[in-house]
PDB file of N, CA and C in Angstrom:
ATOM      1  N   UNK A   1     -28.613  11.476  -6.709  1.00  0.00           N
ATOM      2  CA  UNK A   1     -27.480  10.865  -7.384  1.00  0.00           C
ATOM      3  C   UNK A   1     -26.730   9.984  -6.384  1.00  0.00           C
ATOM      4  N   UNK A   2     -26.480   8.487  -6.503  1.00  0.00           N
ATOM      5  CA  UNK A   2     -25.683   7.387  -5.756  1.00  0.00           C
ATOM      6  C   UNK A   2     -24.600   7.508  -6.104  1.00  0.00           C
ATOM      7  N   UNK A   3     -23.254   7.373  -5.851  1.00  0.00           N
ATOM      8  CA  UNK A   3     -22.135   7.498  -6.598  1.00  0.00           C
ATOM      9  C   UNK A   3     -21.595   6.207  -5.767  1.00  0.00           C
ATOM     10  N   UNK A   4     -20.440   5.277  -6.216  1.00  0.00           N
ATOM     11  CA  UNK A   4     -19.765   4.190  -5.730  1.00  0.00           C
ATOM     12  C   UNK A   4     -18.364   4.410  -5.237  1.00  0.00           C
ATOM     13  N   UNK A   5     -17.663   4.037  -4.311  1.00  0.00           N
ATOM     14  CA  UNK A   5     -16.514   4.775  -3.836  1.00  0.00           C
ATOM     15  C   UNK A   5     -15.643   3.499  -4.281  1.00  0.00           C
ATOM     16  N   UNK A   6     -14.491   3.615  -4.514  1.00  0.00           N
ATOM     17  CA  UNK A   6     -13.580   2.359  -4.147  1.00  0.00           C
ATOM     18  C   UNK A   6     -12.264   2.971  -4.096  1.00  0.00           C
ATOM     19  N   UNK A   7     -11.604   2.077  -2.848  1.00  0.00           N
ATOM     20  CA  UNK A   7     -10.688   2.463  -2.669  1.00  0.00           C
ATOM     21  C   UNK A   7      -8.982   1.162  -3.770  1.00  0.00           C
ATOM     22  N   UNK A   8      -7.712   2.331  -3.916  1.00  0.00           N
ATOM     23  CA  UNK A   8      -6.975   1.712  -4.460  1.00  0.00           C
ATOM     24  C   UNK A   8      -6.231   0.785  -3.713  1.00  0.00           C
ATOM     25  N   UNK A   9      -5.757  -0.192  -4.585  1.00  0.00           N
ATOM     26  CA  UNK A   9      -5.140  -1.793  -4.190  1.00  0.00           C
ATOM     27  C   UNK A   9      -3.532  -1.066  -3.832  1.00  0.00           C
ATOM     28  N   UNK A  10      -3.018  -0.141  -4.556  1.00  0.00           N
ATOM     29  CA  UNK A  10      -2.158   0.483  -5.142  1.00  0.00           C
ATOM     30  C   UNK A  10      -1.247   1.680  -4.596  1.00  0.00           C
ATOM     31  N   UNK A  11      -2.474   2.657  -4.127  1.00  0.00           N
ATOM     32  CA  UNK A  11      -1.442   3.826  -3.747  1.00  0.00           C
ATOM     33  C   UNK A  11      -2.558   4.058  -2.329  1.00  0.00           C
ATOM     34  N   UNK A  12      -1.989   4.346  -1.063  1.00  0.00           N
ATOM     35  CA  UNK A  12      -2.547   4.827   0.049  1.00  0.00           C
ATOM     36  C   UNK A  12      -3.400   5.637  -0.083  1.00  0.00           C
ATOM     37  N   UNK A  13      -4.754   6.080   0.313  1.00  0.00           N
ATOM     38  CA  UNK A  13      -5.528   6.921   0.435  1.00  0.00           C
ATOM     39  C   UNK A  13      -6.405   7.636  -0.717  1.00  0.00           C
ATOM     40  N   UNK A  14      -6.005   6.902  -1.919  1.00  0.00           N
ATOM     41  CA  UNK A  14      -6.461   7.062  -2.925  1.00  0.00           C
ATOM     42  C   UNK A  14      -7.949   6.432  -3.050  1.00  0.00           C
ATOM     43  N   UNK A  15      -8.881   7.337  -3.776  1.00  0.00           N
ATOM     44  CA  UNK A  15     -10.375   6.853  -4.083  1.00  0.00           C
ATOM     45  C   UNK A  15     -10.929   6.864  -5.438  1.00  0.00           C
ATOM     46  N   UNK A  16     -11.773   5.995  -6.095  1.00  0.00           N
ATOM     47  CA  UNK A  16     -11.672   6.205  -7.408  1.00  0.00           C
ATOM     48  C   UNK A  16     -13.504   6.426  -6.882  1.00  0.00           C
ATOM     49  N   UNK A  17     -14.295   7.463  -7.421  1.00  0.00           N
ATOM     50  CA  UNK A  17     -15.479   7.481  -7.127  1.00  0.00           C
ATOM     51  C   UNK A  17     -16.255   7.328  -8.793  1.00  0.00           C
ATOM     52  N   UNK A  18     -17.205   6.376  -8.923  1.00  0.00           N
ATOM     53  CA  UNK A  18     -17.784   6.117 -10.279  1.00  0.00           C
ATOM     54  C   UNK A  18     -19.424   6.272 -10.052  1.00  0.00           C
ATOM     55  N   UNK A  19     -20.540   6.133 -11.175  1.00  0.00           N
ATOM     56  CA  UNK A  19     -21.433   6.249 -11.222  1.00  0.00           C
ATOM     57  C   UNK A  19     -22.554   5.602 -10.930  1.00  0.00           C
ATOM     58  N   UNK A  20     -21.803   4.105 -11.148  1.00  0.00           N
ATOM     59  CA  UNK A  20     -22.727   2.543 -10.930  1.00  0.00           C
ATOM     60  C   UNK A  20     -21.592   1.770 -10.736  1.00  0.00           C
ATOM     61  N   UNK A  21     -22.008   0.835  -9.605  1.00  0.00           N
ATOM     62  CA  UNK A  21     -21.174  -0.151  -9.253  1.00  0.00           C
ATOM     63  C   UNK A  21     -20.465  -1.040 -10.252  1.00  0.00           C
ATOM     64  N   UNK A  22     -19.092  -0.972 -10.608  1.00  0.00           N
ATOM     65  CA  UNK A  22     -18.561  -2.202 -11.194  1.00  0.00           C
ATOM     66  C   UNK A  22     -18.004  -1.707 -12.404  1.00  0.00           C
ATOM     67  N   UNK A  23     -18.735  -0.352 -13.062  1.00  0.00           N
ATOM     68  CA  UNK A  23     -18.901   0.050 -14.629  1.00  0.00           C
ATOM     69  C   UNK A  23     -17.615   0.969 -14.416  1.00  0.00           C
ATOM     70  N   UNK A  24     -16.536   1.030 -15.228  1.00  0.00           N
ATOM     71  CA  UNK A  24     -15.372   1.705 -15.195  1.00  0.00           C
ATOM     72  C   UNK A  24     -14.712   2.189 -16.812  1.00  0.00           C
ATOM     73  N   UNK A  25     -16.021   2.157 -17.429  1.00  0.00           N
ATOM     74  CA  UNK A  25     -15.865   2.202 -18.597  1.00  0.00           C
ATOM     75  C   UNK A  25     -15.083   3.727 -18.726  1.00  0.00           C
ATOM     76  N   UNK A  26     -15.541   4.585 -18.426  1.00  0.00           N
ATOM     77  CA  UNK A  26     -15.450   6.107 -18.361  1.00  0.00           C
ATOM     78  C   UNK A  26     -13.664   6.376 -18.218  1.00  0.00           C
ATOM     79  N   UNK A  27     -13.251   6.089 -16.900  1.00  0.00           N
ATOM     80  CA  UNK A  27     -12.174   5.668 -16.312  1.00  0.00           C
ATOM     81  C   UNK A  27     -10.911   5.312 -17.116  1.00  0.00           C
ATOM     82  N   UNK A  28     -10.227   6.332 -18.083  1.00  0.00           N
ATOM     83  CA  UNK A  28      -8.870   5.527 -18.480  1.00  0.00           C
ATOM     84  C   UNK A  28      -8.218   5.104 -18.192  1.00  0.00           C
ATOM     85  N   UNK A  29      -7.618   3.745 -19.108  1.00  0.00           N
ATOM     86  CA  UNK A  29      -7.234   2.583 -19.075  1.00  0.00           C
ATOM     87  C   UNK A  29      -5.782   2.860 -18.126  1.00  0.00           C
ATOM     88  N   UNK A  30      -4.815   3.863 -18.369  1.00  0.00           N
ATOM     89  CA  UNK A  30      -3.556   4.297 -17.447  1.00  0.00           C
ATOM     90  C   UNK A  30      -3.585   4.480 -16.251  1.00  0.00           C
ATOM     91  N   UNK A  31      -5.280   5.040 -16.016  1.00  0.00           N
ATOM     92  CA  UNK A  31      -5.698   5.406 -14.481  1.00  0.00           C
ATOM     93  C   UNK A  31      -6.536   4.040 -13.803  1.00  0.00           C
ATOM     94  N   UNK A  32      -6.400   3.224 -14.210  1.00  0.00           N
ATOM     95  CA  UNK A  32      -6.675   1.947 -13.955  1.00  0.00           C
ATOM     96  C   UNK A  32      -5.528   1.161 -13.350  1.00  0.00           C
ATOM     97  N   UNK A  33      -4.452   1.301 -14.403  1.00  0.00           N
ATOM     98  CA  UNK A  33      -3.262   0.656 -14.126  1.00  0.00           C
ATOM     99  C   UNK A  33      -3.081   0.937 -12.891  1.00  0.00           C
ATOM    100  N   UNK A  34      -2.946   2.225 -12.630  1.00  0.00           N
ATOM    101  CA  UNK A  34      -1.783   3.142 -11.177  1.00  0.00           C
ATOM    102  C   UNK A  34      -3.105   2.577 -10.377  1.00  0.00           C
ATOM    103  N   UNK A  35      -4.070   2.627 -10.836  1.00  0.00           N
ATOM    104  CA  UNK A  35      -5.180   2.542  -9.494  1.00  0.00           C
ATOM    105  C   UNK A  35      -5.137   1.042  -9.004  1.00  0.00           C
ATOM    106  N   UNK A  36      -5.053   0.254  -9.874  1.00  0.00           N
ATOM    107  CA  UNK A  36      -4.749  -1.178  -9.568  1.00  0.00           C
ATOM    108  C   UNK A  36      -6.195  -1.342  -9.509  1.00  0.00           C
ATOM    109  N   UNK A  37      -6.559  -3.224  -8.720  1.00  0.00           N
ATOM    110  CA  UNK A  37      -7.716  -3.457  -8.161  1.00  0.00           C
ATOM    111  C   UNK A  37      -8.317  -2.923  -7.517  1.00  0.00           C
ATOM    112  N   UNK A  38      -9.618  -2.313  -8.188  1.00  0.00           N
ATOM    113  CA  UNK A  38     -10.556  -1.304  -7.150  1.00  0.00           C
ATOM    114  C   UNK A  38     -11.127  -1.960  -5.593  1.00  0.00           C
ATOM    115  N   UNK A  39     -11.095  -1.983  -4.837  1.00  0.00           N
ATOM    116  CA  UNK A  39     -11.900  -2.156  -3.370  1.00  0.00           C
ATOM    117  C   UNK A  39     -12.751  -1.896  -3.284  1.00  0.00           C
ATOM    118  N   UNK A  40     -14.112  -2.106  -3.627  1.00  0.00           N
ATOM    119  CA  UNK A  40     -15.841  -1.485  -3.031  1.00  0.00           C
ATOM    120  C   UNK A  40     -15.621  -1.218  -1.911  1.00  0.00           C
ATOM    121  N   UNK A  41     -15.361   0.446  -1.172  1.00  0.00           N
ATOM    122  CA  UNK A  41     -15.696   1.212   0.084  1.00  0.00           C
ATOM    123  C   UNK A  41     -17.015   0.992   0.782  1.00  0.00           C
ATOM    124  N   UNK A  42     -17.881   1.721  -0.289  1.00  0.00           N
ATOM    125  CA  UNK A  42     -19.268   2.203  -0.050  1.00  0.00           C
ATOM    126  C   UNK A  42     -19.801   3.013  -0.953  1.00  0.00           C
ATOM    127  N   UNK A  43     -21.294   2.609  -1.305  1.00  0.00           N
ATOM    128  CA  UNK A  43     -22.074   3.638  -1.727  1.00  0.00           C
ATOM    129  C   UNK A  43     -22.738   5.225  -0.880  1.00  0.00           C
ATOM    130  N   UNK A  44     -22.732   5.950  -2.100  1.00  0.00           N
ATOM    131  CA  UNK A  44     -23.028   7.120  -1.016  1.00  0.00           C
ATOM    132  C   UNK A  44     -23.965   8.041  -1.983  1.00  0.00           C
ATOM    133  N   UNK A  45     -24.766   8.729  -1.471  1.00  0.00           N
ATOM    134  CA  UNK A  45     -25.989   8.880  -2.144  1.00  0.00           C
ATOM    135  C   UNK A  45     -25.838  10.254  -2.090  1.00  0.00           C
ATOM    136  N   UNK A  46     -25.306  10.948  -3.216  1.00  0.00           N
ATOM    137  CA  UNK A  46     -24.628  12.516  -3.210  1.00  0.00           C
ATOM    138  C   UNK A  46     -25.847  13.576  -3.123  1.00  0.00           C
ATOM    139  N   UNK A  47     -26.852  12.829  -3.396  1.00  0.00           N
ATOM    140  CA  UNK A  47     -28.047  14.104  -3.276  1.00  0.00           C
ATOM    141  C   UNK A  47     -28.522  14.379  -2.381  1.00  0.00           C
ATOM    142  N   UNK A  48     -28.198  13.644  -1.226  1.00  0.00           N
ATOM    143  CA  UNK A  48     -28.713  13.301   0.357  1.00  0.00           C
ATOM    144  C   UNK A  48     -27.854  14.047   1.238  1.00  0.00           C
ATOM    145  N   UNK A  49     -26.702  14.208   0.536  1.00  0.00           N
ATOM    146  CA  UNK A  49     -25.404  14.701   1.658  1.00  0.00           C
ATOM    147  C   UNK A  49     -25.334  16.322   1.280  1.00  0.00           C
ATOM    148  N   UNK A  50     -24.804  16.972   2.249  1.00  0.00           N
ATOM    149  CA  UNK A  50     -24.191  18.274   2.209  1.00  0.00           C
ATOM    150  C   UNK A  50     -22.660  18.194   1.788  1.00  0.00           C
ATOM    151  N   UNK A  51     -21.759  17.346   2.256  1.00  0.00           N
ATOM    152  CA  UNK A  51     -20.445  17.350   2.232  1.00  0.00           C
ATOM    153  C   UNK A  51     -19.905  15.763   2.547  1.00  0.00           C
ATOM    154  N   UNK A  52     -18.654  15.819   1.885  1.00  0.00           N
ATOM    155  CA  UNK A  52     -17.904  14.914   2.515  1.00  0.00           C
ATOM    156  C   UNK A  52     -16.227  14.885   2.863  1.00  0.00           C
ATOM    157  N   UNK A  53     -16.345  14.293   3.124  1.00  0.00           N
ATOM    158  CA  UNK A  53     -14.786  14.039   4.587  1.00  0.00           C
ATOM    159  C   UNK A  53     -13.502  15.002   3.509  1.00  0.00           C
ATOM    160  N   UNK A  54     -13.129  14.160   2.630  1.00  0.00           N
ATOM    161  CA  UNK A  54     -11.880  14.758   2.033  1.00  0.00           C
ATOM    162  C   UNK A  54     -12.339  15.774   0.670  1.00  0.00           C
ATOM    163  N   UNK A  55     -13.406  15.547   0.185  1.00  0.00           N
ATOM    164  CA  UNK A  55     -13.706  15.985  -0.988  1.00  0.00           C
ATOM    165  C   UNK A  55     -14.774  17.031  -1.657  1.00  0.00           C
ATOM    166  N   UNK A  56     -14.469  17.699  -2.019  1.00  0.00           N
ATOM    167  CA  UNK A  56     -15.916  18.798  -2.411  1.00  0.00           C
ATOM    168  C   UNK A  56     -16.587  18.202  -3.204  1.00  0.00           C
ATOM    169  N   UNK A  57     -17.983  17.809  -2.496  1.00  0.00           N
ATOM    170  CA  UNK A  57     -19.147  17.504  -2.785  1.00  0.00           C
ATOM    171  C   UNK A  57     -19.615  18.013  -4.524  1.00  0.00           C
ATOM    172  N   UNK A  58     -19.339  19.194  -4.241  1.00  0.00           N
ATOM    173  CA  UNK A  58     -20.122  19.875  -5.766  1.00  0.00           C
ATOM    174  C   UNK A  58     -19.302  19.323  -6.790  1.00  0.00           C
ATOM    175  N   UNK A  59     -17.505  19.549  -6.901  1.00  0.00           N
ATOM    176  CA  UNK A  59     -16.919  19.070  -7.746  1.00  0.00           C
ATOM    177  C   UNK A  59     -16.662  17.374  -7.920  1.00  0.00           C
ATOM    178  N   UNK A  60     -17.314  16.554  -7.099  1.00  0.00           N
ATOM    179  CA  UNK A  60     -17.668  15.291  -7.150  1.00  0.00           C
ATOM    180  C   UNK A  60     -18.512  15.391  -8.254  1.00  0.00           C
ATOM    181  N   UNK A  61     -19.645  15.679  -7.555  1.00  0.00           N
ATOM    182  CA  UNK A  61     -20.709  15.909  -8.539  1.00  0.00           C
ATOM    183  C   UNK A  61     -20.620  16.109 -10.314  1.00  0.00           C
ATOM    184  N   UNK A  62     -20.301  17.300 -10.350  1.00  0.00           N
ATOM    185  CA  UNK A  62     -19.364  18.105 -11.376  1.00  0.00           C
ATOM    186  C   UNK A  62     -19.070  16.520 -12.643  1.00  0.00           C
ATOM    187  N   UNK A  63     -17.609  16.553 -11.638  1.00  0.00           N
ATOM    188  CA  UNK A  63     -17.047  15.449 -12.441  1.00  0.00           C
ATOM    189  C   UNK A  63     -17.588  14.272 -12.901  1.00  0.00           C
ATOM    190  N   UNK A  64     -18.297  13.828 -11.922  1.00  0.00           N
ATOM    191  CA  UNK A  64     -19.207  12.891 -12.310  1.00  0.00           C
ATOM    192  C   UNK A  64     -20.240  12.813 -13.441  1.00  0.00           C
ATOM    193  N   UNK A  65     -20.278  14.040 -13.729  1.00  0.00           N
ATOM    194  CA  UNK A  65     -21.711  14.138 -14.800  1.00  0.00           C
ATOM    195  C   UNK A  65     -20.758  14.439 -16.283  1.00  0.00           C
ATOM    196  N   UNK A  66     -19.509  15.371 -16.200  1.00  0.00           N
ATOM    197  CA  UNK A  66     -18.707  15.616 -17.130  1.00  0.00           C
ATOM    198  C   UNK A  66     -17.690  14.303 -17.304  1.00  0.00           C
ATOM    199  N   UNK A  67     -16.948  13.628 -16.698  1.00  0.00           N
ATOM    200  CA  UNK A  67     -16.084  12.567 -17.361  1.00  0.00           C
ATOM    201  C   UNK A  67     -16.616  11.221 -16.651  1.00  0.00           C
ATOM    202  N   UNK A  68     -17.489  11.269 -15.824  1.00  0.00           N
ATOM    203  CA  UNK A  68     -17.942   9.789 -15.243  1.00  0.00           C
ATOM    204  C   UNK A  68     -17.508   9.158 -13.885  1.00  0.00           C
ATOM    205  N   UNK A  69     -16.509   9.945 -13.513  1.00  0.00           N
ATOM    206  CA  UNK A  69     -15.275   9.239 -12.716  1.00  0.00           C
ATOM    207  C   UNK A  69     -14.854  10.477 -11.872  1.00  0.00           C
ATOM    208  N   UNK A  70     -14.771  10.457 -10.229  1.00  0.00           N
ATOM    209  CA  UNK A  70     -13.735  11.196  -9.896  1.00  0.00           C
ATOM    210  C   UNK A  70     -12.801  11.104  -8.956  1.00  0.00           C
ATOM    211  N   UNK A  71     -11.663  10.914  -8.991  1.00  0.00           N
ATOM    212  CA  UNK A  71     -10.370  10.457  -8.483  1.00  0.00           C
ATOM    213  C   UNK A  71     -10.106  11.123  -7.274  1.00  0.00           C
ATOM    214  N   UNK A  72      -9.878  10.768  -6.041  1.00  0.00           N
ATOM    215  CA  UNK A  72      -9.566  11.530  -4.745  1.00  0.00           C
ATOM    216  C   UNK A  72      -8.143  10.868  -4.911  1.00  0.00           C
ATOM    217  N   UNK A  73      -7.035  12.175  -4.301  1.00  0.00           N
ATOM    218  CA  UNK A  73      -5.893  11.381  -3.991  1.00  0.00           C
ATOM    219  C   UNK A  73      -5.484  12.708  -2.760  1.00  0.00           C
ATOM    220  N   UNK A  74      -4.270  12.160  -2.206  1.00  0.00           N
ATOM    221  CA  UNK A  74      -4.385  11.909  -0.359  1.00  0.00           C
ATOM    222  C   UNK A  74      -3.836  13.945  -1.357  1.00  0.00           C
ATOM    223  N   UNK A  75      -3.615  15.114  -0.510  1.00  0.00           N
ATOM    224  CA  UNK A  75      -2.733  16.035  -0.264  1.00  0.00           C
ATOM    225  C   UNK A  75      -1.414  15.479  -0.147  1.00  0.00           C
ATOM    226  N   UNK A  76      -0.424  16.311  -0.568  1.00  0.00           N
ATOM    227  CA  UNK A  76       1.013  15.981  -0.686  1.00  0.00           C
ATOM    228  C   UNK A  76       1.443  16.213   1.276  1.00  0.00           C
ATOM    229  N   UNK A  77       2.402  15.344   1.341  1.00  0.00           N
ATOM    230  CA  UNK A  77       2.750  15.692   2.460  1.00  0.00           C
ATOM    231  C   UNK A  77       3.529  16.450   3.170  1.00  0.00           C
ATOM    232  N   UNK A  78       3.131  16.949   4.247  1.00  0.00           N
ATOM    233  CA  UNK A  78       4.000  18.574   4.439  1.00  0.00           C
ATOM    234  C   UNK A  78       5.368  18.234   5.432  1.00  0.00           C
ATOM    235  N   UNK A  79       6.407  18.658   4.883  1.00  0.00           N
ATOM    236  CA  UNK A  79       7.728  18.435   5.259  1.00  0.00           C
ATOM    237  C   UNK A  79       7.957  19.156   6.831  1.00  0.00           C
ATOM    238  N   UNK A  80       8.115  18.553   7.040  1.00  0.00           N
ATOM    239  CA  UNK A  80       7.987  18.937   8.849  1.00  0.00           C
ATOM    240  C   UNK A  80       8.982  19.606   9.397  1.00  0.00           C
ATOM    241  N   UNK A  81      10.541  19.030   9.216  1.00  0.00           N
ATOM    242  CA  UNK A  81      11.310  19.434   9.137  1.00  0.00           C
ATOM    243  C   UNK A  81      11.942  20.723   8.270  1.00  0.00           C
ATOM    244  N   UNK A  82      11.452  21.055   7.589  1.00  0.00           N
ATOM    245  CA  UNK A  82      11.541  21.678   6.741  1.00  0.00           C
ATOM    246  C   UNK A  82      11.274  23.022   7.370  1.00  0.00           C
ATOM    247  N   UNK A  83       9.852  22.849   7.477  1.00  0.00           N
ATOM    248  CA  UNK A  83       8.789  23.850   8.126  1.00  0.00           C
ATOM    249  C   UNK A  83       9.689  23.943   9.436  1.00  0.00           C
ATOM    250  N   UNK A  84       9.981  23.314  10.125  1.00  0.00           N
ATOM    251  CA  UNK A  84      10.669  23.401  11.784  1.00  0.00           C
ATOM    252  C   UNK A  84      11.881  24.635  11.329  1.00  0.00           C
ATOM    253  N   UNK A  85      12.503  23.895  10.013  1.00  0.00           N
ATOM    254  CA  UNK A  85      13.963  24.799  10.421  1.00  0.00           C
ATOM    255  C   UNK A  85      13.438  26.159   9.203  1.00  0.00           C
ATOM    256  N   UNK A  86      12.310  26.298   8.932  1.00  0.00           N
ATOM    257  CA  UNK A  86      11.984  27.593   8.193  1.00  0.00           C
ATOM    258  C   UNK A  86      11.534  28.636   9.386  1.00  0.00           C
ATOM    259  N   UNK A  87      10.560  28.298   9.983  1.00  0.00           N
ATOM    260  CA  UNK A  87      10.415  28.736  11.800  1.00  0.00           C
ATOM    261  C   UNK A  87      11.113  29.301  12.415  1.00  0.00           C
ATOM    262  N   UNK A  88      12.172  28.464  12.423  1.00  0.00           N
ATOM    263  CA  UNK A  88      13.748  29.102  13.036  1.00  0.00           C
ATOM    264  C   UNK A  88      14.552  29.967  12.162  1.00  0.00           C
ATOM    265  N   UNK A  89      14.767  29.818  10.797  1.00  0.00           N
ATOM    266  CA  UNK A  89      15.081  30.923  10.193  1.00  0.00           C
ATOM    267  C   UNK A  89      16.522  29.993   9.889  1.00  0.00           C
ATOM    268  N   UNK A  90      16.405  28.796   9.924  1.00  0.00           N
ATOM    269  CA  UNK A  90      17.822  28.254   9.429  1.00  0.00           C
ATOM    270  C   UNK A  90      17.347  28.196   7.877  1.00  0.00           C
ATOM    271  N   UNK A  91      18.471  28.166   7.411  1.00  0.00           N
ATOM    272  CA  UNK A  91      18.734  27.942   5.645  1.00  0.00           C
ATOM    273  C   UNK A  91      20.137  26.939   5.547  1.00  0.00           C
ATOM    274  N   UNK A  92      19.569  25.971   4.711  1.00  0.00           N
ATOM    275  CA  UNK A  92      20.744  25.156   4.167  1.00  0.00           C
ATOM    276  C   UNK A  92      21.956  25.526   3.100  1.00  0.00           C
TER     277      UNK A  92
END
């Protein structure tokens, strides 16, 4: 299985992964919008690989065969400060 990566015009670190280059049929039209102009990353040939960088391989897969499309977006980001003064045992 080849799958097509592209990255968003739109939001940082975001990946829209599809089935065949270009075809976004699958892909609703709202998740298009936020995604903006797709970027061709790279192709990547999911049957060849064990794993990849941000994303579980199997549920790539998965998704891919059940809705066509599968969306990487970044982890929320962890409040640093937050965490610093939870550490310490301060409370606001």
């Amino acid at each position: 299985m080849i799958c097509v990566v592209y990255k968003s015009s739109r939001r940082a670190d975001t990946y829209l992964f599809v089935e065949k280059r270009d075809v976004f049929e699958a892909v609703p039209e709202p998740l298009m919008q936020m995604f903006g102009t797709p970027k061709l990353v790279m192709m990547v040939p999911l049957s060849k690989r064990e794993s990849l960088a941000l994303a579980d391989i199997e549920k790539v897969k998965t998704e891919l065969k059940e809705k066509g499309y599968y969306l990487q977006i970044p982890p929320p980001q962890e409040n640093l400060l937050e965490a610093h003064k939870a550490s310490l045992g301060i409370k606001d």
